[in-house]
C-alpha atoms as a PDB file:
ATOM      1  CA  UNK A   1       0.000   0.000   0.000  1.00  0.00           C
ATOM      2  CA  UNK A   2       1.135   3.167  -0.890  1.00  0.00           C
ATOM      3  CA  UNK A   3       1.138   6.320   1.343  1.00  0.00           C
ATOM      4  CA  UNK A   4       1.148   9.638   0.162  1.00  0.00           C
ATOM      5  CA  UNK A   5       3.957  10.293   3.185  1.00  0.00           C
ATOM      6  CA  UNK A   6       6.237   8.866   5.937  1.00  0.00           C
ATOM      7  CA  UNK A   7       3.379  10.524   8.807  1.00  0.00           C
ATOM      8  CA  UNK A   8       0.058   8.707   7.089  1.00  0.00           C
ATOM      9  CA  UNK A   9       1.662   5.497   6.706  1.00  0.00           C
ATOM     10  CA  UNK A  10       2.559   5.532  10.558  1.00  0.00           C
ATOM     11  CA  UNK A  11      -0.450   6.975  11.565  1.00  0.00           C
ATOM     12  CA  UNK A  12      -2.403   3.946   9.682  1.00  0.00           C
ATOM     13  CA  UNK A  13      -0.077   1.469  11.579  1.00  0.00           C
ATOM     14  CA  UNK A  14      -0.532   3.019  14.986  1.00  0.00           C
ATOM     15  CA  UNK A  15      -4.545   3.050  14.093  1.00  0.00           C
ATOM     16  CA  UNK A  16      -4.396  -1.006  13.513  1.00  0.00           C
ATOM     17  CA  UNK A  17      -2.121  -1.312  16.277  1.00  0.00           C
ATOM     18  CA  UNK A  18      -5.198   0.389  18.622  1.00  0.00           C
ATOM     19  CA  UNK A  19      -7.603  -1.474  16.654  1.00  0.00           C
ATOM     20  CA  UNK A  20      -5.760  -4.911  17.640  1.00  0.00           C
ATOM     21  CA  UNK A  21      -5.171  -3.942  20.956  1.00  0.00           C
ATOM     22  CA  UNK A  22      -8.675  -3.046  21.181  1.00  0.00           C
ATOM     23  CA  UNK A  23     -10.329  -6.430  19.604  1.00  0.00           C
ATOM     24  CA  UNK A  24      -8.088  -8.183  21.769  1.00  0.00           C
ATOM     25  CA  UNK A  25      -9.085  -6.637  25.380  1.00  0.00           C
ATOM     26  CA  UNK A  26     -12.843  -6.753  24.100  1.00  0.00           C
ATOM     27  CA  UNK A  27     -12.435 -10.843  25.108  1.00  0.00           C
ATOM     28  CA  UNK A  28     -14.499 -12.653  28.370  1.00  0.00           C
ATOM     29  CA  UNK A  29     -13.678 -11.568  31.783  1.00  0.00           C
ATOM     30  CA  UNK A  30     -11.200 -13.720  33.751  1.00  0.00           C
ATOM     31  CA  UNK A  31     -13.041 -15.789  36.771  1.00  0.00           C
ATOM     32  CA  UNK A  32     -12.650 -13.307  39.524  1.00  0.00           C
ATOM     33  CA  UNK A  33     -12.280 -13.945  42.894  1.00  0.00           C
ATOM     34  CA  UNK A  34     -15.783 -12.976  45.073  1.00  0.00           C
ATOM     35  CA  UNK A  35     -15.276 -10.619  47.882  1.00  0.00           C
ATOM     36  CA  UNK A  36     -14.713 -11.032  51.569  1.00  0.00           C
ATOM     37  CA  UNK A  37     -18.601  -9.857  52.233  1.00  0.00           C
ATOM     38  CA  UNK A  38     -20.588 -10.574  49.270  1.00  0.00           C
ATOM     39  CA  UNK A  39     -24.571  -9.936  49.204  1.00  0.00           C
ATOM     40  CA  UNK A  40     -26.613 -12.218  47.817  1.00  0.00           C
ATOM     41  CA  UNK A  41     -27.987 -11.848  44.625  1.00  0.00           C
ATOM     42  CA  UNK A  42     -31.069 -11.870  46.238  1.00  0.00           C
ATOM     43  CA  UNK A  43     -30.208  -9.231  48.737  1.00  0.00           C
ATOM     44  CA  UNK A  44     -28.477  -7.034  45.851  1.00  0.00           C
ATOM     45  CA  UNK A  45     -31.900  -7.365  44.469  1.00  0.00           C
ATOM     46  CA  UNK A  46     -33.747  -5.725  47.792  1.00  0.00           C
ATOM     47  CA  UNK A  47     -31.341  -3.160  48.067  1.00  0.00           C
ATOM     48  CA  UNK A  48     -31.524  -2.323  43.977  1.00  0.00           C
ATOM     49  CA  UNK A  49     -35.111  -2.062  44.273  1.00  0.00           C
ATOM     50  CA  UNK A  50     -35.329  -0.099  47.316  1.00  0.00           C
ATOM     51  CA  UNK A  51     -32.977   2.425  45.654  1.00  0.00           C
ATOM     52  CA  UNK A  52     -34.654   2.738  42.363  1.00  0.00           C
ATOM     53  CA  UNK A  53     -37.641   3.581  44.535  1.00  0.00           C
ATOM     54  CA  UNK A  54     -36.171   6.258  46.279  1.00  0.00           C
ATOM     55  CA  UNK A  55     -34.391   7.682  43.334  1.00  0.00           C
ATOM     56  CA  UNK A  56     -38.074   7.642  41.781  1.00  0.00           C
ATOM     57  CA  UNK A  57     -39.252   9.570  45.253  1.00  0.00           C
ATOM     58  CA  UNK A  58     -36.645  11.958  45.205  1.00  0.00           C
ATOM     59  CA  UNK A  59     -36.855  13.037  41.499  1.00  0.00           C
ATOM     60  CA  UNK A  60     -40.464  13.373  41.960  1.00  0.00           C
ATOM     61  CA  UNK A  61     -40.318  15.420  44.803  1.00  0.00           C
ATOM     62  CA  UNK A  62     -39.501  18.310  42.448  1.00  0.00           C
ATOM     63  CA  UNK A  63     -36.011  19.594  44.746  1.00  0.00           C
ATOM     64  CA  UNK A  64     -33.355  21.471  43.620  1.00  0.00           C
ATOM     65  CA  UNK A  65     -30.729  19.535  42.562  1.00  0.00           C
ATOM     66  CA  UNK A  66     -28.401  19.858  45.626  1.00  0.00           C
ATOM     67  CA  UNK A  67     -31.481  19.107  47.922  1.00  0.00           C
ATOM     68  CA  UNK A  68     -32.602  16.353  45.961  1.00  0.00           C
ATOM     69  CA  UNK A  69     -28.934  15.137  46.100  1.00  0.00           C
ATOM     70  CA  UNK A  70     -28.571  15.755  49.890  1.00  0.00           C
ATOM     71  CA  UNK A  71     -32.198  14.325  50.407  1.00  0.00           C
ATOM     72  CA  UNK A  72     -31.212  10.722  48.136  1.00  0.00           C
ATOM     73  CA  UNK A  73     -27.861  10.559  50.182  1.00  0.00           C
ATOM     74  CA  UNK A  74     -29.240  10.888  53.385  1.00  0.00           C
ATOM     75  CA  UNK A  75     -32.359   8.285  52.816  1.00  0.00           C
ATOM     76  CA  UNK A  76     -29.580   6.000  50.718  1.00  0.00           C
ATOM     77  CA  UNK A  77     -27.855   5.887  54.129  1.00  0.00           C
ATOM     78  CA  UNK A  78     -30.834   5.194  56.296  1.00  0.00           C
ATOM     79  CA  UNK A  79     -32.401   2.379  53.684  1.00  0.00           C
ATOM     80  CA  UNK A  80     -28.780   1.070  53.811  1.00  0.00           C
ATOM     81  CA  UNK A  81     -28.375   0.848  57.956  1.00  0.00           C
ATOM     82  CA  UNK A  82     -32.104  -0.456  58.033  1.00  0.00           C
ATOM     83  CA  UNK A  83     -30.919  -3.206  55.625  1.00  0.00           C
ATOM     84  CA  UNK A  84     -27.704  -3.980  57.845  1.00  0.00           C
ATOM     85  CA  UNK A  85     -25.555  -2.580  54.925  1.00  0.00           C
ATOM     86  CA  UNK A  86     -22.328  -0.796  56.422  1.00  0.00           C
ATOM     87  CA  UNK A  87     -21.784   2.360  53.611  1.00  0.00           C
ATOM     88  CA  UNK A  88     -18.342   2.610  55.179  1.00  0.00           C
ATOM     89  CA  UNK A  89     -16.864  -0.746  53.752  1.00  0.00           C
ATOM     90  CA  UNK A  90     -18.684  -0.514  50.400  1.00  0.00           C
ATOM     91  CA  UNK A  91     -20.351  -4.149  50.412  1.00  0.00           C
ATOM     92  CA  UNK A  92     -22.799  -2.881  48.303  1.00  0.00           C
ATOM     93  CA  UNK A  93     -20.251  -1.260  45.691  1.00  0.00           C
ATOM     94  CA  UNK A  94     -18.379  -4.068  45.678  1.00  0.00           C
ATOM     95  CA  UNK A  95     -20.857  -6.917  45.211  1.00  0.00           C
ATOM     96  CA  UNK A  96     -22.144  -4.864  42.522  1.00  0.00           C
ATOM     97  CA  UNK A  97     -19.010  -4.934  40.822  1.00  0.00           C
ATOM     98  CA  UNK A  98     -18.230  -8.254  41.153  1.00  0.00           C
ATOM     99  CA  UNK A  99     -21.792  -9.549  39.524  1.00  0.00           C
ATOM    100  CA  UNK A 100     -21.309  -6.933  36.836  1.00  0.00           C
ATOM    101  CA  UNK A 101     -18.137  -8.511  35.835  1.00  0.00           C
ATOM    102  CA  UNK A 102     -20.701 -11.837  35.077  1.00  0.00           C
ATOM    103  CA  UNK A 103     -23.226 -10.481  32.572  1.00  0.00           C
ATOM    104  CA  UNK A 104     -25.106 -12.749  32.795  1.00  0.00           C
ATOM    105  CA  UNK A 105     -25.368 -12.703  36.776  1.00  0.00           C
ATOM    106  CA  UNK A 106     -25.648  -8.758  36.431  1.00  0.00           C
ATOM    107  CA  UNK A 107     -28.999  -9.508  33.749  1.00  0.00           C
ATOM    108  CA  UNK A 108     -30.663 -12.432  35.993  1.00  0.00           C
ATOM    109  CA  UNK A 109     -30.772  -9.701  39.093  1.00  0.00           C
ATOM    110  CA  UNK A 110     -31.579  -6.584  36.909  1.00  0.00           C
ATOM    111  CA  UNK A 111     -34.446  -9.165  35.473  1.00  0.00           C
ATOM    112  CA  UNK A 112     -35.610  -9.554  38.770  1.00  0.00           C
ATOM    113  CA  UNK A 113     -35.388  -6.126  39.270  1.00  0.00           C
ATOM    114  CA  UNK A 114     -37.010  -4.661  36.516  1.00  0.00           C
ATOM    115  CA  UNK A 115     -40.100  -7.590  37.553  1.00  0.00           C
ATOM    116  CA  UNK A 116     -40.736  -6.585  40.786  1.00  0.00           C
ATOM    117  CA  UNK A 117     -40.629  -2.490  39.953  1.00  0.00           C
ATOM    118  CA  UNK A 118     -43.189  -3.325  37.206  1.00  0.00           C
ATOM    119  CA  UNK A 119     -45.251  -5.248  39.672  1.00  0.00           C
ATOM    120  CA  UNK A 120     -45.352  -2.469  41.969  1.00  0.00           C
ATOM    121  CA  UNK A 121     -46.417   0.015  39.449  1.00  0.00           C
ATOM    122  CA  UNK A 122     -49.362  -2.754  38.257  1.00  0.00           C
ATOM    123  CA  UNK A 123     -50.231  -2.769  41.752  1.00  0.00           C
ATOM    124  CA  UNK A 124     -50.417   0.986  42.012  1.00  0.00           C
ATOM    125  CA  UNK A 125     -52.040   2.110  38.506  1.00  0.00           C
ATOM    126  CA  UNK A 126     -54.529  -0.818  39.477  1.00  0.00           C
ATOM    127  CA  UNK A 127     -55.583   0.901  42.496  1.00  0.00           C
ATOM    128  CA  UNK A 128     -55.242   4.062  41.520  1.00  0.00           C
ATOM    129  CA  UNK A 129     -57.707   3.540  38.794  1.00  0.00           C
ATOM    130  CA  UNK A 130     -61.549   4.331  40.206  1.00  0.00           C
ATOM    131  CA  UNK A 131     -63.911   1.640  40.102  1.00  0.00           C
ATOM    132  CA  UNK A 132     -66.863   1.945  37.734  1.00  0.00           C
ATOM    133  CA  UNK A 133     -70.090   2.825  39.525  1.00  0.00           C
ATOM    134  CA  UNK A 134     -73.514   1.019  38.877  1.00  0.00           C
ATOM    135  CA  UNK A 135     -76.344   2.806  37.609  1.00  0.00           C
END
């Protein structure tokens, strides 16, 4: 292949070069190690749900954005000591991560998840909803 100069011919070989690298690094994560404290993947569920609920509460509660950030931190915290969740150590961080690093682990609990926050809502538009009344 010719290049019109010494630069472009470079610059295509450093652009495969990334491209490689790239493809390469792109392969399946190594088996990693779970840590010391793990949550379940049923308890990672509770505590997802809870705080997709209170991110839904806060965002609704039409705040400012440095109250509504103060306000989620502060109820994060209490929905995380109520659950016997220490913020300090990060068990919830890092069980996150280390599902996330199993797709497929990281889709079964966002499945269960996303089925229980659609429940709720069923169960909320269905009783939100006024009955007919009989003539």
């Amino acid at each position: 292949m010719k290049y019109a100069s010494p630069f472009a011919a470079r610059t295509g070989q450093v652009f495969i070069g990334l491209l490689l690298a790239l493809l390469t690094s792109c392969g399946m994560p190594e088996e990693v190690e779970p840590p010391a404290q793990l949550l379940s993947k049923n308890e990672l569920v509770s505590l997802l749900v809870q705080l997709h609920l209170l991110e839904a509460r806060v965002e609704s509660s039409r705040l400012a954005p440095d109250s509504a950030r103060a306000l989620f931190q502060q109820q994060k915290s209490e929905m995380l000591r109520k659950n016997n969740v220490s913020e300090k150590d990060s068990v919830l961080q890092r069980s996150y991560r280390f599902y996330a690093v199993n797709r497929k682990d990281m889709d079964e609990i966002y499945k269960v998840v996303i089925d229980s926050l659609e429940r709720r809502a069923a169960k909320l538009n269905k009783t939100a909803q006024p009955t007919p009344q009989r003539p």
